[in-house]
Protein backbone atom coordinates (compact mmCIF):
# COMPACT_ATOMS: atom_id res chain seq x y z
CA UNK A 1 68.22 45.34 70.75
CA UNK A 2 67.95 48.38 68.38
CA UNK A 3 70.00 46.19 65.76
CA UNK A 4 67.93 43.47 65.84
CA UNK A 5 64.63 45.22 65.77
CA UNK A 6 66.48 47.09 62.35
CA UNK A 7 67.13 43.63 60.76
CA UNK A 8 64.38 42.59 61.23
CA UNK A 9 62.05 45.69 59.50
CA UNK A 10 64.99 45.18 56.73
CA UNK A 11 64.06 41.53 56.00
CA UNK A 12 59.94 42.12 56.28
CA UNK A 13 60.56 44.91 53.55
CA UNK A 14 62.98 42.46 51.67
CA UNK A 15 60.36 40.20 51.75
CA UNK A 16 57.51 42.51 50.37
CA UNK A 17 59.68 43.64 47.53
CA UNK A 18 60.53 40.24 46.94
CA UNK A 19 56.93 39.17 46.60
CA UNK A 20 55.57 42.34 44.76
CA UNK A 21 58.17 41.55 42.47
CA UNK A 22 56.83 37.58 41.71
CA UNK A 23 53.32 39.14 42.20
CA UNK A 24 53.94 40.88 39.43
CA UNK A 25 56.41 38.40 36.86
CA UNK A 26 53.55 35.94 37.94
CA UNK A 27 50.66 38.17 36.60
CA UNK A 28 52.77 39.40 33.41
CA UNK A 29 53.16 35.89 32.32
CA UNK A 30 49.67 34.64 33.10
CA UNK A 31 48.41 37.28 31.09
CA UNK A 32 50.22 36.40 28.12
CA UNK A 33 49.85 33.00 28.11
CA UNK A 34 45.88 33.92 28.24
CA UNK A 35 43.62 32.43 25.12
CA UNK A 36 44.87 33.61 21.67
CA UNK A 37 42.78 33.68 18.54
CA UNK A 38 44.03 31.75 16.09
CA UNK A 39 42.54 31.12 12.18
CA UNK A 40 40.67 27.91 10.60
CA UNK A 41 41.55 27.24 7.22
CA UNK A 42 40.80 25.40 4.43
CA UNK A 43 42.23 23.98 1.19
CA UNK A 44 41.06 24.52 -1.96
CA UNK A 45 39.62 21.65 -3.89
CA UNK A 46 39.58 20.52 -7.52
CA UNK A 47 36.72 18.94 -8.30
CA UNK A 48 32.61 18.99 -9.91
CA UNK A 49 30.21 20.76 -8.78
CA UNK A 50 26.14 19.84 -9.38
CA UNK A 51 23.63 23.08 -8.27
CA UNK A 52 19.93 21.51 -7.62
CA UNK A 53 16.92 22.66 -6.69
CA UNK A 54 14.81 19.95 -4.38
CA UNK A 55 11.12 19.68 -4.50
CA UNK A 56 8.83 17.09 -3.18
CA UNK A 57 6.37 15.39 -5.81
CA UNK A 58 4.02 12.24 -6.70
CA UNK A 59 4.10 9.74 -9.28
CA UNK A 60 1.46 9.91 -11.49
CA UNK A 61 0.45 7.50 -14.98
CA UNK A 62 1.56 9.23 -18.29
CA UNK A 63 -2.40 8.79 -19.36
CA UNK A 64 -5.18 8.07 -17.41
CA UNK A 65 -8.79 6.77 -18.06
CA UNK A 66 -11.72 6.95 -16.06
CA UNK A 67 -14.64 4.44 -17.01
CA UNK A 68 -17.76 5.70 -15.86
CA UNK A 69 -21.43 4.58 -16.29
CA UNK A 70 -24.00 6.60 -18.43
CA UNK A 71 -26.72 4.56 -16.66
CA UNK A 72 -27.99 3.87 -13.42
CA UNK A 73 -28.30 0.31 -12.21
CA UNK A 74 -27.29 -2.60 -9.91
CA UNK A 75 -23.83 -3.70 -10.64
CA UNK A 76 -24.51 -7.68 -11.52
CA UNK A 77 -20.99 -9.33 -12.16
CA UNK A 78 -17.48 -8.44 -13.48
CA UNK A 79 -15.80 -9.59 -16.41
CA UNK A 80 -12.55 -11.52 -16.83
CA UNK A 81 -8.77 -10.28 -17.90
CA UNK A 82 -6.30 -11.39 -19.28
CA UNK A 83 -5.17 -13.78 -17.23
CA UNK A 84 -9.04 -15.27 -16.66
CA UNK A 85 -9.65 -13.95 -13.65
CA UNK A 86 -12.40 -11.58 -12.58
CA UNK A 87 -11.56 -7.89 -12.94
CA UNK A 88 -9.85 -6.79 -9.86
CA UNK A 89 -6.85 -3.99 -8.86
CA UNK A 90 -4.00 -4.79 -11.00
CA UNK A 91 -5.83 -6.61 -13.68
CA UNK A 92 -4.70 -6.15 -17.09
CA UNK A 93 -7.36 -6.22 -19.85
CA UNK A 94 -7.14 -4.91 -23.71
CA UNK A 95 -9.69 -2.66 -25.31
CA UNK A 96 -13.04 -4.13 -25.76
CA UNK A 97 -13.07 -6.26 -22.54
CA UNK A 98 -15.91 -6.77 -20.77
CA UNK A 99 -15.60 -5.08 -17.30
CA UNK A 100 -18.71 -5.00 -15.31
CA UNK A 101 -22.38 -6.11 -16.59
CA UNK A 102 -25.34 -4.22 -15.51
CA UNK A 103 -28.93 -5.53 -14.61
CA UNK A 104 -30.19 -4.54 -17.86
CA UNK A 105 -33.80 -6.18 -17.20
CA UNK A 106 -35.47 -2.22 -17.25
CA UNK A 107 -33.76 -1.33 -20.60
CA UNK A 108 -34.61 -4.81 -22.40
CA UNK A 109 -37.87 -4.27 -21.85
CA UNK A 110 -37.70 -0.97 -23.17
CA UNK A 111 -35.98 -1.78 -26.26
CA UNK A 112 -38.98 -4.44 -26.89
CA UNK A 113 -41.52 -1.70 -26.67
CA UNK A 114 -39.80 0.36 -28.97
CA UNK A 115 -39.34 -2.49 -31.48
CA UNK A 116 -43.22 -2.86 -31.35
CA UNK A 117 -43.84 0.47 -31.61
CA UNK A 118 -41.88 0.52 -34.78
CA UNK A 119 -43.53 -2.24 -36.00
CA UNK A 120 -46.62 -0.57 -36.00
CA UNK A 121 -45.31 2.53 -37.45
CA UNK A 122 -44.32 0.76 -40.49
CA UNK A 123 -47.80 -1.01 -40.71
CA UNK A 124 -49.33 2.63 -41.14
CA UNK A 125 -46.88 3.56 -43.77
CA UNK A 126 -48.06 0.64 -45.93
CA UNK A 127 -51.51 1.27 -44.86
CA UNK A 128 -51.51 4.70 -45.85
CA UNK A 129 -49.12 3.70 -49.12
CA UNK A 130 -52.07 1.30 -49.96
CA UNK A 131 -54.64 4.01 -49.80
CA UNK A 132 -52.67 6.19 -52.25
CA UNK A 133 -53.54 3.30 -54.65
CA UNK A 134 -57.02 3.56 -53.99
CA UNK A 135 -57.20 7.58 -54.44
CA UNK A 136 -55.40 7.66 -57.35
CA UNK A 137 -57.36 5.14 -59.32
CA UNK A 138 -60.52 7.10 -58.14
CA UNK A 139 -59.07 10.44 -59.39
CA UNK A 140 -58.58 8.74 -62.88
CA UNK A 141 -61.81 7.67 -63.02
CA UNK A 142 -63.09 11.15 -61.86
CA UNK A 143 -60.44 12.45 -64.59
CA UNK A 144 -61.79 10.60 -67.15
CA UNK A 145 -65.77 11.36 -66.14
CA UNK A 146 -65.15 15.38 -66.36
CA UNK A 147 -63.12 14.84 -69.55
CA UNK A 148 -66.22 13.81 -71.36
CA UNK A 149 -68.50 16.18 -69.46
CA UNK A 150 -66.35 18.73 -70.67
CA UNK A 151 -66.61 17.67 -74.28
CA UNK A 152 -70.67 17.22 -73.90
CA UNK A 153 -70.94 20.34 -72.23
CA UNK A 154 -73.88 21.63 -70.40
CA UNK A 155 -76.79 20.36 -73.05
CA UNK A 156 -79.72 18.37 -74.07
CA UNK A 157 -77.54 15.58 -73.76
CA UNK A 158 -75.86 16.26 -70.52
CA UNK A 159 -78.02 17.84 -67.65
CA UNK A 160 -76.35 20.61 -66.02
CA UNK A 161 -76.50 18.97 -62.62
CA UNK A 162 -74.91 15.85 -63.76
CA UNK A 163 -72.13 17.87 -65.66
CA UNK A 164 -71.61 19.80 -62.07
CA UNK A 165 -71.14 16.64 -60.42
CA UNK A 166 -68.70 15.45 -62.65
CA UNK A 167 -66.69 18.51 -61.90
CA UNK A 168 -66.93 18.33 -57.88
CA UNK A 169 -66.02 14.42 -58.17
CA UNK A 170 -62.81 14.98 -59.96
CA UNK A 171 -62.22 17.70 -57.15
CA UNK A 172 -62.88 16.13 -54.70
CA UNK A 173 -60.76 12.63 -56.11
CA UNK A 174 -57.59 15.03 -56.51
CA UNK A 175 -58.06 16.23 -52.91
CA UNK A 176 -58.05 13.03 -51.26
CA UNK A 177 -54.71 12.15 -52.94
CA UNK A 178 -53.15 15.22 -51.40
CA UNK A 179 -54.61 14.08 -48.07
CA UNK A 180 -53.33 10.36 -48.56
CA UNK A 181 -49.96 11.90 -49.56
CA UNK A 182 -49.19 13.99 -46.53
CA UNK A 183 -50.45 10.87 -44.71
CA UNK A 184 -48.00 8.51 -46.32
CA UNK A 185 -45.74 11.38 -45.32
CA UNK A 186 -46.56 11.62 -41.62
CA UNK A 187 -46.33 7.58 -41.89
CA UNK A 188 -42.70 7.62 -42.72
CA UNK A 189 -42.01 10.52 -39.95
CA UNK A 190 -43.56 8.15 -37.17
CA UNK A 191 -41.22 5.31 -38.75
CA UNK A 192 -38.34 7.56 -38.22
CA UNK A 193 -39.14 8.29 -34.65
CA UNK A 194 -39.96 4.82 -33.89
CA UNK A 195 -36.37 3.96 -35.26
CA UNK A 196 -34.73 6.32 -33.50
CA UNK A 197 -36.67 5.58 -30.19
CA UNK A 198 -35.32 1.94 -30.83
CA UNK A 199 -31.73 3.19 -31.27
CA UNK A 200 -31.81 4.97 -27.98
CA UNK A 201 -32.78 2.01 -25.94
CA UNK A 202 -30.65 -0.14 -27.69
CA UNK A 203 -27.97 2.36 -26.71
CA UNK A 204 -28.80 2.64 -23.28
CA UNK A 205 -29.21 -1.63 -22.98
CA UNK A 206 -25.51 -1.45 -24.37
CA UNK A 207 -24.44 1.00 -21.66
CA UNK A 208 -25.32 -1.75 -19.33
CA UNK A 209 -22.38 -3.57 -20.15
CA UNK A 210 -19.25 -1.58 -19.55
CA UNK A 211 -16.02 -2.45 -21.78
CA UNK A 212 -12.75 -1.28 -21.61
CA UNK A 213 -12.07 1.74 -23.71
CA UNK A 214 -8.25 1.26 -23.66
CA UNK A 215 -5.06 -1.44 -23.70
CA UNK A 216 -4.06 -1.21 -19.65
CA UNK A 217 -4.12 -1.93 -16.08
CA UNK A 218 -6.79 -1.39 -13.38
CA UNK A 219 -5.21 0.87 -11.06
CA UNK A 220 -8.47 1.57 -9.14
CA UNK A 221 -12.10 -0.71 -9.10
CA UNK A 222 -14.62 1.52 -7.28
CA UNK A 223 -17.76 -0.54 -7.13
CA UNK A 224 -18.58 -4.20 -5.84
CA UNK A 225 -21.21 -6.47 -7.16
CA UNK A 226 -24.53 -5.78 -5.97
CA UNK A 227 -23.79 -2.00 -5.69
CA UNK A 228 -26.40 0.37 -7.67
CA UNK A 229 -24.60 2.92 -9.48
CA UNK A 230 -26.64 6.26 -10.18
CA UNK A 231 -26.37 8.72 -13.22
CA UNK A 232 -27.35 11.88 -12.62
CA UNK A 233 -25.74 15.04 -13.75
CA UNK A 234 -22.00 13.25 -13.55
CA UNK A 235 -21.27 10.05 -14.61
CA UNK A 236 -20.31 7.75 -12.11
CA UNK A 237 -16.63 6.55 -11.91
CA UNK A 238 -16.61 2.46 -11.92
CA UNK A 239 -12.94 1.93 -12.73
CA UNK A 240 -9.33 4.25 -13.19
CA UNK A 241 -7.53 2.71 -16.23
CA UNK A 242 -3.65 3.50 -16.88
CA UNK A 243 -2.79 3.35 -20.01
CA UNK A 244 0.84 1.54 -19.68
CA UNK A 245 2.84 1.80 -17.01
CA UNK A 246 6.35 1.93 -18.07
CA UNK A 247 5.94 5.38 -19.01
CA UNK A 248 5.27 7.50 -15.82
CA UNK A 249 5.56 10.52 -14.78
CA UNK A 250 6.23 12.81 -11.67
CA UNK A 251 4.06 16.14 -10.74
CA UNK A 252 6.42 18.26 -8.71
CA UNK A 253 5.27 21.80 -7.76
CA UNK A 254 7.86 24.00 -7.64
CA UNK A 255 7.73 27.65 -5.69
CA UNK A 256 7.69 30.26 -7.82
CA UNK A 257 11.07 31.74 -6.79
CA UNK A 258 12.44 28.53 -8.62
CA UNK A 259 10.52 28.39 -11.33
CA UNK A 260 12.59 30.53 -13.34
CA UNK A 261 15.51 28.11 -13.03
CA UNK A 262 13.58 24.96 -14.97
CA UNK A 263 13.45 24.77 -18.42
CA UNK A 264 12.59 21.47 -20.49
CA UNK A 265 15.04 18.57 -20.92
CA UNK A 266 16.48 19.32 -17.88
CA UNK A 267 17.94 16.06 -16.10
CA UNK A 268 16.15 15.06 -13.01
CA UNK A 269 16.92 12.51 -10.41
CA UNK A 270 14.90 11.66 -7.72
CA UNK A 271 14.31 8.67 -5.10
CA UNK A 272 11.39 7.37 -3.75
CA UNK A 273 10.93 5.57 0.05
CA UNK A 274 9.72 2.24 -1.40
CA UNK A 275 13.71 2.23 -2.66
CA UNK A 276 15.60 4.43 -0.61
CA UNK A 277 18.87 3.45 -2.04
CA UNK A 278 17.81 3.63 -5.60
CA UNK A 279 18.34 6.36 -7.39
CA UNK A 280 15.77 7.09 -10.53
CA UNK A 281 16.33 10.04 -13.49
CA UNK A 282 14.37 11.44 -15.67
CA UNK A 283 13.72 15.22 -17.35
CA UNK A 284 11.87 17.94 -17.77
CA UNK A 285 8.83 17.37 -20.03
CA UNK A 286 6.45 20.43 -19.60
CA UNK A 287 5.67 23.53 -16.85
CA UNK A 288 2.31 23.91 -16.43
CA UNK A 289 1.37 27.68 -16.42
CA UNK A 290 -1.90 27.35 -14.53
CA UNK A 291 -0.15 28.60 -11.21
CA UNK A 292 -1.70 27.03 -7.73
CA UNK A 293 -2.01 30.21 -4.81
CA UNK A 294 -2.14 28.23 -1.07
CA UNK A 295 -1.89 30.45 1.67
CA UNK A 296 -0.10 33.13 -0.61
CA UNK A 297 2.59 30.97 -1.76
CA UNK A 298 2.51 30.44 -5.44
CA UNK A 299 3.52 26.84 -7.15
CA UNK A 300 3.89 25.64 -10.48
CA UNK A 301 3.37 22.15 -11.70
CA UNK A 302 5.90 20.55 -13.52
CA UNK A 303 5.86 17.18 -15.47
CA UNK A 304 8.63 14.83 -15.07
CA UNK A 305 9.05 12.06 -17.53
CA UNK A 306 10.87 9.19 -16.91
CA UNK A 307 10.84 5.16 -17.73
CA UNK A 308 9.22 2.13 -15.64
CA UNK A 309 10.01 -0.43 -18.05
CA UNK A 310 11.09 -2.40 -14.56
CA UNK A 311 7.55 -1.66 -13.09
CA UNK A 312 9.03 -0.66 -9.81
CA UNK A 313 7.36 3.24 -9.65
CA UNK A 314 3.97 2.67 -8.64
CA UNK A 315 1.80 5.41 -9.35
CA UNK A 316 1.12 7.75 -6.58
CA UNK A 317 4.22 7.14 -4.71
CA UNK A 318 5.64 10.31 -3.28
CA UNK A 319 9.23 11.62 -5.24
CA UNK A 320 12.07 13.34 -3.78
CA UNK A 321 13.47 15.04 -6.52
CA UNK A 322 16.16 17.38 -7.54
CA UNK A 323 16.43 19.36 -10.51
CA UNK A 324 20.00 19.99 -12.15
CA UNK A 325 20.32 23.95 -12.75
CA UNK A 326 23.66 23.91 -13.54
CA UNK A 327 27.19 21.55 -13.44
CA UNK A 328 31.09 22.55 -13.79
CA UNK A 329 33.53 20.26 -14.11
CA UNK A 330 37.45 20.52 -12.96
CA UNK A 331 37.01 23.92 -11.34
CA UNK A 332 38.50 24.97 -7.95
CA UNK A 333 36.24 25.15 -5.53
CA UNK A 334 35.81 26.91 -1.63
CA UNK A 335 33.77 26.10 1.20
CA UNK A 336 31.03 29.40 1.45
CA UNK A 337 32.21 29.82 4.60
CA UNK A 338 35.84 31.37 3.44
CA UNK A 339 33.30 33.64 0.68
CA UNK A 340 31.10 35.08 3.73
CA UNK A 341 34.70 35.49 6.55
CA UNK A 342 36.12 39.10 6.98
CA UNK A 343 38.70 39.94 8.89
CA UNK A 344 39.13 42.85 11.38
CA UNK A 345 41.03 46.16 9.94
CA UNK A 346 43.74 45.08 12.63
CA UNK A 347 44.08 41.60 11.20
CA UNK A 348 44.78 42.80 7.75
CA UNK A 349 48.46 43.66 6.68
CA UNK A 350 49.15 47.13 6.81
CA UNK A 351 49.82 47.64 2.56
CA UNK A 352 46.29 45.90 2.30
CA UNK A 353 44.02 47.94 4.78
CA UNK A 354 43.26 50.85 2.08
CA UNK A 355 42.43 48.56 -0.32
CA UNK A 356 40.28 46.62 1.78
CA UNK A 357 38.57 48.88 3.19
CA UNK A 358 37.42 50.53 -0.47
CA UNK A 359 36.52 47.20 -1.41
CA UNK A 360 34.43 46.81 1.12
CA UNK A 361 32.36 50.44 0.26
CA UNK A 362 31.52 49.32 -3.20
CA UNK A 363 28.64 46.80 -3.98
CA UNK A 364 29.51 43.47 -5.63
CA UNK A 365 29.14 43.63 -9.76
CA UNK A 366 28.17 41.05 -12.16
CA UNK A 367 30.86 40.16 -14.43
CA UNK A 368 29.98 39.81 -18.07
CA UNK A 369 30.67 36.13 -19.43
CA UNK A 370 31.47 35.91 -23.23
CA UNK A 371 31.47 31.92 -22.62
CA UNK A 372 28.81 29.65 -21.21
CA UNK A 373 29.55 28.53 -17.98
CA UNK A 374 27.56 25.16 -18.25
CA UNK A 375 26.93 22.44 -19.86
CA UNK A 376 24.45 23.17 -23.02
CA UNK A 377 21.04 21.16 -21.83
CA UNK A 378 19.74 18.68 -23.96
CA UNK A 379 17.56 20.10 -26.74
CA UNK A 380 13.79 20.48 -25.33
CA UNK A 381 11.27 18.58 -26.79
CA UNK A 382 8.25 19.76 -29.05
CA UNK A 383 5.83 20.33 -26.30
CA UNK A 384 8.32 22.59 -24.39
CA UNK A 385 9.75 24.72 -27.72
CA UNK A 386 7.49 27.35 -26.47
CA UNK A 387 8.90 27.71 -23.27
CA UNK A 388 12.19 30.15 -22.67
CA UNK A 389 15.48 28.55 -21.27
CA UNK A 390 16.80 30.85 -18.10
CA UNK A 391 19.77 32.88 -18.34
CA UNK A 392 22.59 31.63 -17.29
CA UNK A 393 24.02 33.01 -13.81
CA UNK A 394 26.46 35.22 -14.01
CA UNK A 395 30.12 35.78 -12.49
CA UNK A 396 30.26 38.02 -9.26
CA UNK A 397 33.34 39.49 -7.40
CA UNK A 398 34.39 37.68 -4.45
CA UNK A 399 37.39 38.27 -2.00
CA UNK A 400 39.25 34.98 -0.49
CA UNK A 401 41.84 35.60 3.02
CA UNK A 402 44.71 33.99 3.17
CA UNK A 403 47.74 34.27 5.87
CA UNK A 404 50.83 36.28 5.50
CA UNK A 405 52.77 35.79 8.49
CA UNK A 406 50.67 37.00 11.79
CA UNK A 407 48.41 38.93 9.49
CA UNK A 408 45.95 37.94 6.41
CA UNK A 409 45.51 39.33 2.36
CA UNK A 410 42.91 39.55 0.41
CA UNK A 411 42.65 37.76 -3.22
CA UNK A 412 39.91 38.93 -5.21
CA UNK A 413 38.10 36.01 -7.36
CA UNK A 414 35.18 35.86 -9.54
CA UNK A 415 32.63 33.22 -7.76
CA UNK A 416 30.25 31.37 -9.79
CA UNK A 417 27.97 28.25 -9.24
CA UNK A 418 26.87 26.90 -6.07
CA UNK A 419 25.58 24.01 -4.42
CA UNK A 420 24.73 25.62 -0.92
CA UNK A 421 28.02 24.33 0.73
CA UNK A 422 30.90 24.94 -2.12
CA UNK A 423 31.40 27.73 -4.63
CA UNK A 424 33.19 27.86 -7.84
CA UNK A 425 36.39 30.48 -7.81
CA UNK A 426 38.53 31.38 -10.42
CA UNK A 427 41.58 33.50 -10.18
CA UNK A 428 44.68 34.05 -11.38
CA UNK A 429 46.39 33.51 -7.78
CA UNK A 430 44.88 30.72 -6.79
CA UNK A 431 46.01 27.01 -6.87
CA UNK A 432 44.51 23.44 -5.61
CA UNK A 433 45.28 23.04 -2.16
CA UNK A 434 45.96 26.69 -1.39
CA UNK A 435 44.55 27.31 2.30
CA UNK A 436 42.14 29.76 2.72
CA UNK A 437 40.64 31.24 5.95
CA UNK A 438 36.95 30.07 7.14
CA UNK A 439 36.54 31.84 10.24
CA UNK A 440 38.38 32.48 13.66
CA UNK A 441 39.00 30.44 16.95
CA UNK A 442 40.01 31.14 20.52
CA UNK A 443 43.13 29.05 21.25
CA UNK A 444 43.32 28.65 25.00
CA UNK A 445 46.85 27.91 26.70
CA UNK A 446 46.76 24.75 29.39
CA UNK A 447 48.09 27.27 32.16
CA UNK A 448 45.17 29.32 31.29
CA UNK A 449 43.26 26.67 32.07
CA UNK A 450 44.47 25.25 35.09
CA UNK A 451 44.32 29.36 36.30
CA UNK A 452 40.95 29.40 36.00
CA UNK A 453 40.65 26.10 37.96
CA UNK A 454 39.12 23.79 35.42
CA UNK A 455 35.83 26.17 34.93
CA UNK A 456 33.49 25.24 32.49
CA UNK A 457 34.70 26.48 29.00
CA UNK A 458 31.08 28.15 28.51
CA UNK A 459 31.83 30.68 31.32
CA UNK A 460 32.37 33.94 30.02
CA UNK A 461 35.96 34.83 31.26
CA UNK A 462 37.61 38.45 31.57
CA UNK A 463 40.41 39.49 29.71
CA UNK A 464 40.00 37.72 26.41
CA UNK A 465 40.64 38.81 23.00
CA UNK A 466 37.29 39.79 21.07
CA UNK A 467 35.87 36.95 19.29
CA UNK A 468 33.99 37.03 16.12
CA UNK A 469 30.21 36.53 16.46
CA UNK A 470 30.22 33.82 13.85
CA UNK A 471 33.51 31.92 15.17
CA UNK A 472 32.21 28.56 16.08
CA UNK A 473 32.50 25.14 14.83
CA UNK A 474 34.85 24.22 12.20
CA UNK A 475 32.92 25.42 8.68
CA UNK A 476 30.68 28.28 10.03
CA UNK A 477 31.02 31.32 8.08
CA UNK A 478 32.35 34.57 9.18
CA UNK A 479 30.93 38.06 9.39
CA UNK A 480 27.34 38.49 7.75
CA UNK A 481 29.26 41.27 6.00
CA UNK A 482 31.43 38.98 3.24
CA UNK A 483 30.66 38.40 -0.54
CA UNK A 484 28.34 35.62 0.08
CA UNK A 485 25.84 37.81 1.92
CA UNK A 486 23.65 34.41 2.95
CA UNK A 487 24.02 30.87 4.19
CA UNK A 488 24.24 29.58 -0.03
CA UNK A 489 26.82 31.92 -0.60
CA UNK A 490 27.67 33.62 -3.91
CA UNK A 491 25.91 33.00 -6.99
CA UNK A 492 23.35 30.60 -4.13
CA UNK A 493 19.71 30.66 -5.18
């Protein structure tokens, strides 16, 4: 009895070691085979690379006129273009043509009182013109008449009343010519005024009939027939005339942050959503320095030229555009994600941790370029001569990670353009298709898995490996610490 009771406390410890012992192997291994991290990479292209800056604009006529009236007045029929019909949106009519006719009953009538009015001026100028006939031939004979009373003097032969009215006769004859002179004078002044009484009607009757002051197309007819137009202190605006078409241009305001980056003759392209899969260039032509403020944010406006000679821009049409700052050609280039990535001081090789770590301590430096790193722009054009090209953007230090076995090294570069996505590199140590890191992801093993009993992979689980705050899909950066310092990356706007 004792024997078997011993056996048996021998086998239930037997069996207790026995299962502390799988316990255990069975916990050991299910903790390695827990979720690794593991690196994303990416390969180095060759390629070009095009830096832009987008703003939103609106198509606007090179030169437009606005045809107003300089009288007021009911609007009584328009005129004909080219093709004989009657003036309309889209018509195209040459200088000189008739546009819109004016009731121009009022102003008729006026210009026939001021013809009469002139008419009778004039009559008083030869009226008075006559009389100055009339004085002077009585002055001569009053002339003539003292002449000899002056030789007879006062005697028996003369009476000395008679030789005193001789006298006051020849005064009074060579006053009356100065008064028919002035009036002759204030004759031709009335004349004058008359005339230009009869010029201003005659002005104001033409004004009734508006003509086209310029070669072009009605973009814009503001008035119908019937309609009484009113001048008062501002003319009002009948028609909107654009001079020719197939020269337009686009008014983009850009923020003032950009601003600095334009300069004239740069290329342009931009698309429109009348033709979404058109694409439409054009350059710089002029900044305008008269700066709009709206709600603190400050915008330039500046003038994109381009050619219609198709006709498709219509004016007003609103632009996407995208300016060209700068272009390379054949250069490698990164993803910005592998620029902004840093590793932990355990991920680094050992012979590289010193020298990353005083990297790290010292602020990023411009490099000095002897060459230009772009292509020269095209030469700017007299109305932008004025205007200073920017600088061009210089080289900065950058640090790329690649793998060396289970660890990673750094390879310092010099970064340079950017198109918010990709970054220019050059070094001595890199080559196309080289594989550099972009960030960090947790690899999780199938047994890991099937441990945790298919739970969600959201759930936060115990025991992992830390992960890097910025390890998520494929192409996010790294740590908010690396060269790039924001989502453009280096040398990013």
């Amino acid at each position: 009895m004792e024997t078997g009771m011993r056996r048996i406390v021998i086998f239930v410890v037997l069996a207790a070691v026995v299962c502390v012992i799988a316990g255990g192997i069975y916990w050991y291994m299910g903790r390695s085979s827990g979720p690794q991290s593991t690196f994303r990479t990416a390969p180095i292209r060759l390629g070009d690379l095009t830096a832009t800056i987008s703003a939103t604009g609106t198509v606007e006529p090179e030169e437009v006129v606005d045809v107003g009236a300089q009288i007021a007045g009911q609007i009584n029929f328009f005129g004909k273009d080219r093709n004989g019909k009657s003036i309309d949106y889209g018509s195209e009519v040459d200088e000189g043509m008739l546009l819109a006719q004016i009731d121009d009953s009022l102003y008729a009538a006026d210009v026939a009182l001021a013809k009469a009015q002139l008419e009778q001026a004039k009559a008083s100028q030869a009226r008075a013109e006559a009389d100055i006939g009339q004085l002077q031939a009585k002055l001569d004979q009053a002339a003539n008449d003292w002449t000899r009373a002056q030789k007879l003097g006062p005697s028996e032969a003369l009476a000395p009343t008679s030789y005193d009215a001789y006298k006051a006769t020849f005064e009074i004859s060579k006053a009356n010519l100065a008064v028919g002179q002035t009036a002759v004078t204030q004759a031709k002044a009335a004349v004058d005024q008359s005339q230009a009484s009869l010029d201003r009607v005659q002005r104001s009757l033409s004004y009734c009939t508006i003509k086209s002051p310029v070669k072009g197309v009605i973009i814009d007819r503001r008035v119908n027939i019937g309609q009484t137009v009113v001048s008062s202190l501002n003319a009002p605006s009948l028609f909107l005339i654009a001079k020719d078409l197939r020269r337009i241009q686009v008014w983009v305001p850009v923020n003032e942050a950009d601003i600095g980056n334009i300069r004239c003759g740069m290329p342009v392209t931009f698309t429109v959503d009348a033709f979404p899969t058109r694409i439409f260039r054009g350059q710089v032509g002029k900044v305008r320095l008269n700066a709009i403020t709206t709600q603190n944010v400050v915008t330039y406006i500046v003038e994109v030229i381009t050619d219609n000679f198709d006709g498709k821009l219509l004016p007003y049409l609103t632009a996407n555009v995208l300016f060209e700052t700068g272009r390379r050609e054949n250069v490698l280039l990164v993803p910005n994600a592998a620029l902004r990535w840093n590793p932990r001081t355990d991920q680094i090789a050992p012979e590289f941790r010193q020298i990353a770590a005083e990297a790290a301590s010292r602020p990023a430096r411009k490099l000095a370029e002897t060459q230009p790193t772009t292509k020269p722009s095209p030469s700017p054009t007299t109305e932008c001569a004025s205007q200073v090209a920017p600088e061009e953007a210089p080289m900065r230090h950058g640090t790329l990670w690649v793998k060396q076995g289970d660890f990673v090294k750094p390879i310092k570069v010099r970064t340079g353009l950017t198109d918010g996505s990709q970054t220019e590199v050059q070094s001595a140590e890199l080559s196309e298709g080289m594989q550099v890191i972009t960030g960090e992801q947790i690899a999780v093993s199938s047994s890991s898995s099937a441990s945790s009993g298919g739970a969600s992979p959201f759930t936060p689980q115990l025991g992992r490996a830390r992960q890097p705050a910025n390890a998520g899909a494929p192409g996010a950066g790294g740590g908010a610490g690396g060269p790039g310092g924001g989502a453009g990356g280096p040398g990013g706007r």
